[in-house]
Protein backbone atom coordinates (compact mmCIF):
# COMPACT_ATOMS: atom_id res chain seq x y z
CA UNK A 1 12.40 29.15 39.14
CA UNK A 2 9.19 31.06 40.62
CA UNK A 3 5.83 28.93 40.85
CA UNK A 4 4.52 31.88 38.46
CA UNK A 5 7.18 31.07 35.83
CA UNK A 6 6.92 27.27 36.00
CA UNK A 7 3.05 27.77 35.27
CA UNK A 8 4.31 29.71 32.29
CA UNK A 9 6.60 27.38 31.05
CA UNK A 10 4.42 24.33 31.02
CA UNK A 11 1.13 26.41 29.36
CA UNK A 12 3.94 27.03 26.68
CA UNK A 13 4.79 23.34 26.54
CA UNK A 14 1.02 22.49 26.58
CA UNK A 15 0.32 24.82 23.73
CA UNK A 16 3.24 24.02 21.46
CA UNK A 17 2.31 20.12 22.45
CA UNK A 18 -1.23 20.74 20.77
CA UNK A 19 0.29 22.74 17.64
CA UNK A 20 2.85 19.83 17.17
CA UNK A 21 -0.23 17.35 17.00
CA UNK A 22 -2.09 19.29 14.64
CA UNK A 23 0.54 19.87 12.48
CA UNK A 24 1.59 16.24 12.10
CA UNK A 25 -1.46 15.94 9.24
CA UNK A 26 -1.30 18.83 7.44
CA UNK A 27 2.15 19.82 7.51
CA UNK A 28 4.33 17.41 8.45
CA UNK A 29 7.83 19.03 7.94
CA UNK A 30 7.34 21.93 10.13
CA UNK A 31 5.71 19.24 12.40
CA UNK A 32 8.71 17.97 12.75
CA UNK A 33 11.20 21.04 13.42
CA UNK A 34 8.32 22.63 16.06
CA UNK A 35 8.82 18.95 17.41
CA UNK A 36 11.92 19.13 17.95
CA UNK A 37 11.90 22.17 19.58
CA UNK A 38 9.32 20.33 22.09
CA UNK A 39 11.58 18.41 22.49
CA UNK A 40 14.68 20.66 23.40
CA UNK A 41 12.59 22.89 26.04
CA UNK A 42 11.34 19.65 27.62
CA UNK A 43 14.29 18.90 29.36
CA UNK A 44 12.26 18.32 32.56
CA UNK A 45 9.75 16.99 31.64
CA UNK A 46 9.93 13.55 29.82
CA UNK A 47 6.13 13.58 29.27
CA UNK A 48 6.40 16.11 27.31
CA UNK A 49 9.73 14.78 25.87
CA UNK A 50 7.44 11.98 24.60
CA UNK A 51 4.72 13.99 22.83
CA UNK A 52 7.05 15.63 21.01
CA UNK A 53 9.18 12.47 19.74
CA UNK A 54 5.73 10.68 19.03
CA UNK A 55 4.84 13.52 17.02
CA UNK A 56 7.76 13.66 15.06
CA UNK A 57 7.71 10.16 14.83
CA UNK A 58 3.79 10.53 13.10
CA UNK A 59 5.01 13.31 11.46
CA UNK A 60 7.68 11.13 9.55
CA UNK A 61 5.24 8.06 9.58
CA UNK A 62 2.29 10.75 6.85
CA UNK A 63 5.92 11.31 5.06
CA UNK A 64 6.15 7.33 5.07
CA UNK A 65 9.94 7.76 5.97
CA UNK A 66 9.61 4.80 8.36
CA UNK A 67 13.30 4.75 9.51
CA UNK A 68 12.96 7.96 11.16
CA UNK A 69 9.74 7.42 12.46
CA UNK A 70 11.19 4.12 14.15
CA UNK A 71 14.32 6.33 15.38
CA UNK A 72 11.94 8.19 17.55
CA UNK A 73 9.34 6.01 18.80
CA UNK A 74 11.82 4.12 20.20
CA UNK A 75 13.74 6.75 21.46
CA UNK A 76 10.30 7.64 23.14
CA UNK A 77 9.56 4.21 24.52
CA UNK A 78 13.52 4.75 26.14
CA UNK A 79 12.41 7.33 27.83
CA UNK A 80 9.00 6.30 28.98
CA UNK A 81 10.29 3.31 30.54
CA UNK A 82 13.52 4.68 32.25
CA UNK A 83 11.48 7.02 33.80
CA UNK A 84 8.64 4.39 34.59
CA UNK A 85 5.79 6.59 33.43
CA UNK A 86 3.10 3.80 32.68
CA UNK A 87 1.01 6.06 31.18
CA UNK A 88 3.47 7.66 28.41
CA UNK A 89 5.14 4.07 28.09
CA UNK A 90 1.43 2.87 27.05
CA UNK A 91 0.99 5.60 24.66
CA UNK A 92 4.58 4.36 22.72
CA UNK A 93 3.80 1.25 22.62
CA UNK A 94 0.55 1.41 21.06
CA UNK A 95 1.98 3.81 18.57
CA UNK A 96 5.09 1.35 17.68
CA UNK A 97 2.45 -1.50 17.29
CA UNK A 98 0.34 0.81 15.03
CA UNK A 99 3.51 1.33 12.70
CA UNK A 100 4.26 -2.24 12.51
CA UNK A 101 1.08 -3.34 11.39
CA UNK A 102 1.08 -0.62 8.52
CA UNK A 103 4.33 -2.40 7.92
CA UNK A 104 1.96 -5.59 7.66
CA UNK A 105 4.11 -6.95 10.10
CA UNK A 106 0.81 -8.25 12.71
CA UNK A 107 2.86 -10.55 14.81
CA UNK A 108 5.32 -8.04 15.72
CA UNK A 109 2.35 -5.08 15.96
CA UNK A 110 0.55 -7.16 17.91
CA UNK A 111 3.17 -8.44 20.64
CA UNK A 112 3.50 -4.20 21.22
CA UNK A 113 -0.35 -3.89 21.91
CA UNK A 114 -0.49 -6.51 23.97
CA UNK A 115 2.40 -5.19 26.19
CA UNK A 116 0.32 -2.02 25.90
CA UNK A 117 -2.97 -3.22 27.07
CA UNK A 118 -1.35 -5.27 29.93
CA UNK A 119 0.10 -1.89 31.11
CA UNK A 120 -2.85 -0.71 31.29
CA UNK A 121 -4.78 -3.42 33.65
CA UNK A 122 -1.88 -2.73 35.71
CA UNK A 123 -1.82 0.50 35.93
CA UNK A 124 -5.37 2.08 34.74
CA UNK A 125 -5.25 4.92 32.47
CA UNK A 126 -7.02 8.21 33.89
CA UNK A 127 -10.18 9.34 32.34
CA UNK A 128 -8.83 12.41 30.37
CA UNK A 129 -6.69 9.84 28.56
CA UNK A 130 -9.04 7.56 27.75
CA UNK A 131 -8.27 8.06 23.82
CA UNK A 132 -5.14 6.19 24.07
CA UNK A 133 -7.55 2.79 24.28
CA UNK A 134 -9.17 4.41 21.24
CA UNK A 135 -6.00 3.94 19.44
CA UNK A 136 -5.40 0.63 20.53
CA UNK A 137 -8.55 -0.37 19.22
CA UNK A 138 -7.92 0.88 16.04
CA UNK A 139 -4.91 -0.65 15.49
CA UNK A 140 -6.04 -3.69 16.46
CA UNK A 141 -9.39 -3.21 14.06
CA UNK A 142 -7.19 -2.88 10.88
CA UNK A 143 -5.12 -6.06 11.82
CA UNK A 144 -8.24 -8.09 12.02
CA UNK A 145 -9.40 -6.67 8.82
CA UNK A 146 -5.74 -8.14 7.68
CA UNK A 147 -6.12 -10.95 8.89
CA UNK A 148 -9.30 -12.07 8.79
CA UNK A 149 -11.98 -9.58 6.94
CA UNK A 150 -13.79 -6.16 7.73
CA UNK A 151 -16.92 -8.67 9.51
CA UNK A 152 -14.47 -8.78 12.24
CA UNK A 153 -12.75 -5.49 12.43
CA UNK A 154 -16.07 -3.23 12.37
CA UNK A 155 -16.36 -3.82 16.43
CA UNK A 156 -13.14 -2.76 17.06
CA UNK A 157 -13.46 0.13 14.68
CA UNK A 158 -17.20 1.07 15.81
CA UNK A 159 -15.72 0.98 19.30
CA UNK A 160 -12.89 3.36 18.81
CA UNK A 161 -14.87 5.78 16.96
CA UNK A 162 -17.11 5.94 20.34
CA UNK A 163 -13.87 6.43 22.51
CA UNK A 164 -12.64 9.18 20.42
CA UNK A 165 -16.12 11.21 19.97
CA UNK A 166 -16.49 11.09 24.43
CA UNK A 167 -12.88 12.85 23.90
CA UNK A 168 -13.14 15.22 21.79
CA UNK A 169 -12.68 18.51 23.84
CA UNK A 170 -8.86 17.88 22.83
CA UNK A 171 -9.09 19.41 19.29
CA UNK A 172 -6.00 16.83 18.44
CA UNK A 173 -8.15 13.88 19.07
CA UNK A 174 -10.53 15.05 15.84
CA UNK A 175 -7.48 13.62 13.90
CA UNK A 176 -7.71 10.11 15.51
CA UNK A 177 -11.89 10.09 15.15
CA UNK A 178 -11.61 11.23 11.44
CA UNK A 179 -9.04 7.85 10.58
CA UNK A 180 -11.06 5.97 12.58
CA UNK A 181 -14.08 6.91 10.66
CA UNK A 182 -12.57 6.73 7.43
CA UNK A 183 -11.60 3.32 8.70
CA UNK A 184 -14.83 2.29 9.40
CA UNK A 185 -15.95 3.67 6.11
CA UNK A 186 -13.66 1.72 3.96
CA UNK A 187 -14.66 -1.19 5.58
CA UNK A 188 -18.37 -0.55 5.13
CA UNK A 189 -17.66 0.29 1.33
CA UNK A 190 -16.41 -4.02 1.49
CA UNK A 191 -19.78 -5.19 3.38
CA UNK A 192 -21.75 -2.97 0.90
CA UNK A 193 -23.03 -0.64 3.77
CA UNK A 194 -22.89 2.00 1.29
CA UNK A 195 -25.39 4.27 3.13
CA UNK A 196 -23.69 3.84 6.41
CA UNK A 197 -20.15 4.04 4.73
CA UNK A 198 -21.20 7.53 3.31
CA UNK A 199 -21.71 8.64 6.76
CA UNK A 200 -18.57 7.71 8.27
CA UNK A 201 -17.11 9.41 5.56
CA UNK A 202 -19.05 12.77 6.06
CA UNK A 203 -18.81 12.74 9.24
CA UNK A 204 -14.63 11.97 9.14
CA UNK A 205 -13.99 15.31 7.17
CA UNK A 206 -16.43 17.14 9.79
CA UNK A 207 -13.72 16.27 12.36
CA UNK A 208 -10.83 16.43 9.88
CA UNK A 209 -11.76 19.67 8.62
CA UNK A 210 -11.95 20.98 12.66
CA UNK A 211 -7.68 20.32 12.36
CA UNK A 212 -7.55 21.41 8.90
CA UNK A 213 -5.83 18.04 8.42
CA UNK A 214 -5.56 17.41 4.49
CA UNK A 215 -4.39 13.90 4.22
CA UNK A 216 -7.81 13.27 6.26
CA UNK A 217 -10.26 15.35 4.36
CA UNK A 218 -8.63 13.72 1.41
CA UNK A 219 -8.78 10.10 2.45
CA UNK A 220 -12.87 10.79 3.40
CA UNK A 221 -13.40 12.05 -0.17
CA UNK A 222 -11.97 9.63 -1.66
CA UNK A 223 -13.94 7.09 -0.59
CA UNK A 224 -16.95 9.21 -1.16
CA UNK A 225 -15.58 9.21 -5.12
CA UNK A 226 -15.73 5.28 -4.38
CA UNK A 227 -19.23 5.37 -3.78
CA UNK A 228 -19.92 7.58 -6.83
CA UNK A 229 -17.86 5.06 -8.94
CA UNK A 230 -20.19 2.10 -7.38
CA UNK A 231 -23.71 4.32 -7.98
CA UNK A 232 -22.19 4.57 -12.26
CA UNK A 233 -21.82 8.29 -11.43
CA UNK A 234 -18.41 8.27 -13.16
CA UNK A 235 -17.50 11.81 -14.40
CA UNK A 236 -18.84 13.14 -11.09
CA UNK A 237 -16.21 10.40 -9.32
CA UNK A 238 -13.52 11.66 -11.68
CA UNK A 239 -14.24 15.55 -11.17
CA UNK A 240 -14.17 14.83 -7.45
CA UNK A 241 -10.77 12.83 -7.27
CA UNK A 242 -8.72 15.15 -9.86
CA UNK A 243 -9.71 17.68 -7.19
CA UNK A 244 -8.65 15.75 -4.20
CA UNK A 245 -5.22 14.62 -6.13
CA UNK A 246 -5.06 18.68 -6.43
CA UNK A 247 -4.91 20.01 -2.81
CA UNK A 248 -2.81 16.98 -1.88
CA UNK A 249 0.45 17.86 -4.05
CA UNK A 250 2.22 19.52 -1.00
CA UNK A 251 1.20 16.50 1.30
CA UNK A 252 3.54 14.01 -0.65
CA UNK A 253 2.18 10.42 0.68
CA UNK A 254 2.85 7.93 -1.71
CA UNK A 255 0.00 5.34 -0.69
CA UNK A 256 -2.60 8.03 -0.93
CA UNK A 257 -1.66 8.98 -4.50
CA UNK A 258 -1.44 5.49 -5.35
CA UNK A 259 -4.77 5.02 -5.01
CA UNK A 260 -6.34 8.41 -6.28
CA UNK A 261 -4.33 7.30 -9.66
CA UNK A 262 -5.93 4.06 -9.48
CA UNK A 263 -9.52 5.14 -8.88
CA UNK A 264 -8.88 7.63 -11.71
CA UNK A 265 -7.68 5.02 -14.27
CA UNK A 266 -10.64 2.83 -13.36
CA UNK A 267 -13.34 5.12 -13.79
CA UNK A 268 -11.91 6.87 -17.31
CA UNK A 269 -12.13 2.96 -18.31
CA UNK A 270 -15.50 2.98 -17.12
CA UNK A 271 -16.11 6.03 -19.65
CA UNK A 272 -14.37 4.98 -22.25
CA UNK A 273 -11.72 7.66 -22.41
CA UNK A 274 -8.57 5.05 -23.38
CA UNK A 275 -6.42 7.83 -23.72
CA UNK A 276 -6.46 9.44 -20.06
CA UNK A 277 -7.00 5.14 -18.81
CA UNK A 278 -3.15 4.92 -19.77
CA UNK A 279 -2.84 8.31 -18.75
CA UNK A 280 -3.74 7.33 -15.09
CA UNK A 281 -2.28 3.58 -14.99
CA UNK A 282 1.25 4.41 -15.78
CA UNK A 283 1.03 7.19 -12.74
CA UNK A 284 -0.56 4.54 -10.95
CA UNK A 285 2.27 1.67 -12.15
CA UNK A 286 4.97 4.30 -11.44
CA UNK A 287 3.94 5.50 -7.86
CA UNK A 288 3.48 1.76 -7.32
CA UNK A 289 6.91 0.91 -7.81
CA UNK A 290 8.32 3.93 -5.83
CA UNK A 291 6.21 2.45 -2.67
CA UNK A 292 7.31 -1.11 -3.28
CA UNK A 293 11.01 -0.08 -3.36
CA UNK A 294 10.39 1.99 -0.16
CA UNK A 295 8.62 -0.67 1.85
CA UNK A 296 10.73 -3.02 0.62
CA UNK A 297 14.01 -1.07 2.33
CA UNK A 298 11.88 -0.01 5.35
CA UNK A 299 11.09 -4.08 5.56
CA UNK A 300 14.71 -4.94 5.64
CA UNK A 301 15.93 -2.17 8.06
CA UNK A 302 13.45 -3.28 10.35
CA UNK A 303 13.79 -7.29 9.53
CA UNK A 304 17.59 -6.61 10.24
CA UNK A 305 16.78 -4.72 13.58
CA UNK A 306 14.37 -7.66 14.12
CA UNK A 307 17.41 -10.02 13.79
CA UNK A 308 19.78 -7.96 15.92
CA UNK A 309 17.53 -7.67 18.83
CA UNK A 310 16.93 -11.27 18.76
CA UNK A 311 20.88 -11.82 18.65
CA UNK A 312 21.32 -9.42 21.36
CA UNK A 313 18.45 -11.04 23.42
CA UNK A 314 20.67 -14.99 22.52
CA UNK A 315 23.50 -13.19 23.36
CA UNK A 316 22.63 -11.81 26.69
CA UNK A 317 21.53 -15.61 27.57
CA UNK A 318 24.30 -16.71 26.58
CA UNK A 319 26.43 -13.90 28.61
CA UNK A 320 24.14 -14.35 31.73
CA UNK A 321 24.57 -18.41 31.76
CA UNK A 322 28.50 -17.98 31.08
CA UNK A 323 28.00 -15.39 34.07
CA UNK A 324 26.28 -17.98 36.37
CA UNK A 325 28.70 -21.08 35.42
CA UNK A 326 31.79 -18.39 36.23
CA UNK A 327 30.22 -17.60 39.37
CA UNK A 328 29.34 -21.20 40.68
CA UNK A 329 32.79 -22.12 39.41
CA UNK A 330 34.92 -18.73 41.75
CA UNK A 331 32.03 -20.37 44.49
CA UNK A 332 33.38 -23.92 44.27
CA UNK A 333 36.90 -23.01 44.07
CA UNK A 334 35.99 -21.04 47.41
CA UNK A 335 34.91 -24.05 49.07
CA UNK A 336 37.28 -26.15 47.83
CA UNK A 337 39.97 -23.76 48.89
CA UNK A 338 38.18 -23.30 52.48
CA UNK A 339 37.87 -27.73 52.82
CA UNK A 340 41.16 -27.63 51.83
CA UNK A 341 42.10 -24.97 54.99
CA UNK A 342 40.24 -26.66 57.44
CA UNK A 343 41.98 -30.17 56.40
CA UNK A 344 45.44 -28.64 56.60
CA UNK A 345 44.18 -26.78 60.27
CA UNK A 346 43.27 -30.82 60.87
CA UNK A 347 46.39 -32.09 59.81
CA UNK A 348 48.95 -29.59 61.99
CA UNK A 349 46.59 -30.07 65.00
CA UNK A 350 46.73 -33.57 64.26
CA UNK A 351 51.00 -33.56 63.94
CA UNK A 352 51.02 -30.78 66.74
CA UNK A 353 49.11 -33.32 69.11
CA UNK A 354 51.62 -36.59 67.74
CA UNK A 355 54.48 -34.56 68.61
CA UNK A 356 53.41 -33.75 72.14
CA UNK A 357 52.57 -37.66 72.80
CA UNK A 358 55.91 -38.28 71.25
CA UNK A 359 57.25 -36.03 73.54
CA UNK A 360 55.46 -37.05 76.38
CA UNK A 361 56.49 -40.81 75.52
CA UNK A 362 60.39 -39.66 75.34
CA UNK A 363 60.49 -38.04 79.24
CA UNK A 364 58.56 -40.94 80.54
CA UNK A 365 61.61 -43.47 78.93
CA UNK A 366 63.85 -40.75 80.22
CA UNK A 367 62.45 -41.22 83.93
């Protein structure tokens, strides 16, 4: 293939890489498909292989189907690491990490980020993909809020949002600054920074709104109907989230709906309006249960793949020590057979030197 062609080839990768990305947030199912097709014309490239199975791995993780979106991350992280690209196996792992912990499984997402960060003392990221440490930090932000309250993820969280704003000449990365924002809203909404909390939020749907990513915009302005709630403004909290619970019906994500229902219950209690209250809660109740029964099988596919890497990892102990005692045992049967050689060499030299004195003795009677 011509230099010319090759240059052609990869600005067309490049391009459909950045589409991909976009797409992940505001429509995830052709996400996926234009993902794929990364994917197939990436045959030579496994960097590019990787952006396109992380994407349709975030693509699936908006539609919360979390056994796909474990399918391909770690079909990603296969190929980063057979083809020893530090960089793109950094970038997996800190995604894998960030799915566990929405899985509110910390221990695991944090043993990934920790692989992650050590990757990259040893081998420093370049500047242009700084970002990636962005989304460390994020990740690790929203497990300390978790774990032990906003007070503590806010550094993390501020920090991130600073990463992401020095990078964001990729138009992609206005997708990681707008959650990390809306992150760092939320948890300023908890400290009762409402002032600063109604920045992050304006300020997420700035960069959200850059992407056209929905689920974003919507996320911001929700929180912004949770500061109306908190300042008594009621009916304008309840115009603003029937609107938001509008231009999300093609997004289908579960968690977000959750709690738009819930925020709408509360504040037609707060109004008075009983009949639109039960209205609201039995949504709310009903898109509850859908997400429990959903997490609940994602937790058990992934508790059972848990289990049977753990086996795997006791049974490859097991298989390398039965390999070691087989292979000292072949080793001492060697040397035993070799001992036993050189004794039997002993004993003919030994019978081979009686018989010649014998002999010897016999002609000297003979004489």
């Amino acid at each position: 293939m011509s230099t010319s062609l090759l240059a052609q080839k990869k600005s067309t990768l490049e391009n459909l890489k950045k589409e991909v990305s976009v797409l992940a947030y505001n429509d995830p199912e052709l996400a996926i498909t234009k993902g794929l097709e990364l994917y197939d014309l990436s045959k030579n490239s496994s960097t590019h292989q990787v952006s396109a199975l992380l994407s349709v791995a975030n693509a699936y993780a908006v539609l919360k189907d979390h056994d796909a979106v474990f399918k391909y991350a770690l079909k990603a992280d296969s190929i980063a690491e057979l083809n020893r690209n530090y960089t793109d196996h950094v970038r997996v792992l800190g995604f894998i990490g960030g799915q566990y912990r929405r899985l509110n499984l910390s221990d695991r997402a944090l043993n990934y980020l920790n692989k992650a960060y050590n990757l990259t003392i040893k081998h420093p990221l370049p500047d242009s993909l700084e970002f990636i440490q962005g989304n460390i930090l994020v990740v690790k932000g929203l497990i300390q809020k978790d774990e032990l309250g906003c007070e503590y993820a806010l550094p993390y969280l501020s920090d991130a949002v600073k990463v992401f704003k020095k990078n964001t000449d990729k138009v992609a990365i206005n997708a990681n600054l707008a959650i990390a924002l809306n992150n760092l809203g939320d948890c300023n909404i908890e400290l009762q920074n409402y002032k600063d909390a109604k920045i992050n939020y304006n300020e997420a749907i700035i960069s959200a709104e850059i992407i056209n990513a929905i689920k974003n915009v919507a996320s911001s302005k929700l929180g912004l109907a949770k500061l109306l709630s908190i300042e008594g403004k009621n009916k304008e909290a309840i115009a603003l989230l029937e609107y938001i619970l509008d231009s999300i019906t093609d997004i289908h994500d579960g968690a977000l709906n959750s709690q738009i229902l819930k925020a709408l219950s509360e504040n037609y209690k707060q109004i008075g309006n009983e009949n639109q209250y039960r209205y609201y809660s039995q949504l709310y109740l009903e898109e509850e249960q859908k997400l429990f029964k959903e997490e609940k099988k994602s937790l058990n596919k992934v508790t059972k793949e848990i289990s049977s890497e753990n086996h795997e990892k006791r049974q490859y102990q097991k298989d390398k020590y039965s390999y070691v005692f087989l292979f000292c045992g072949i080793i001492l049967i060697l040397l035993m057979l070799i001992i036993y050689r050189k004794i039997l060499k002993k004993r003919n030299k030994i019978a081979q030197s009686k018989e010649k004195i014998e002999k010897s003795d016999k002609l000297k009677k003979e004489q």
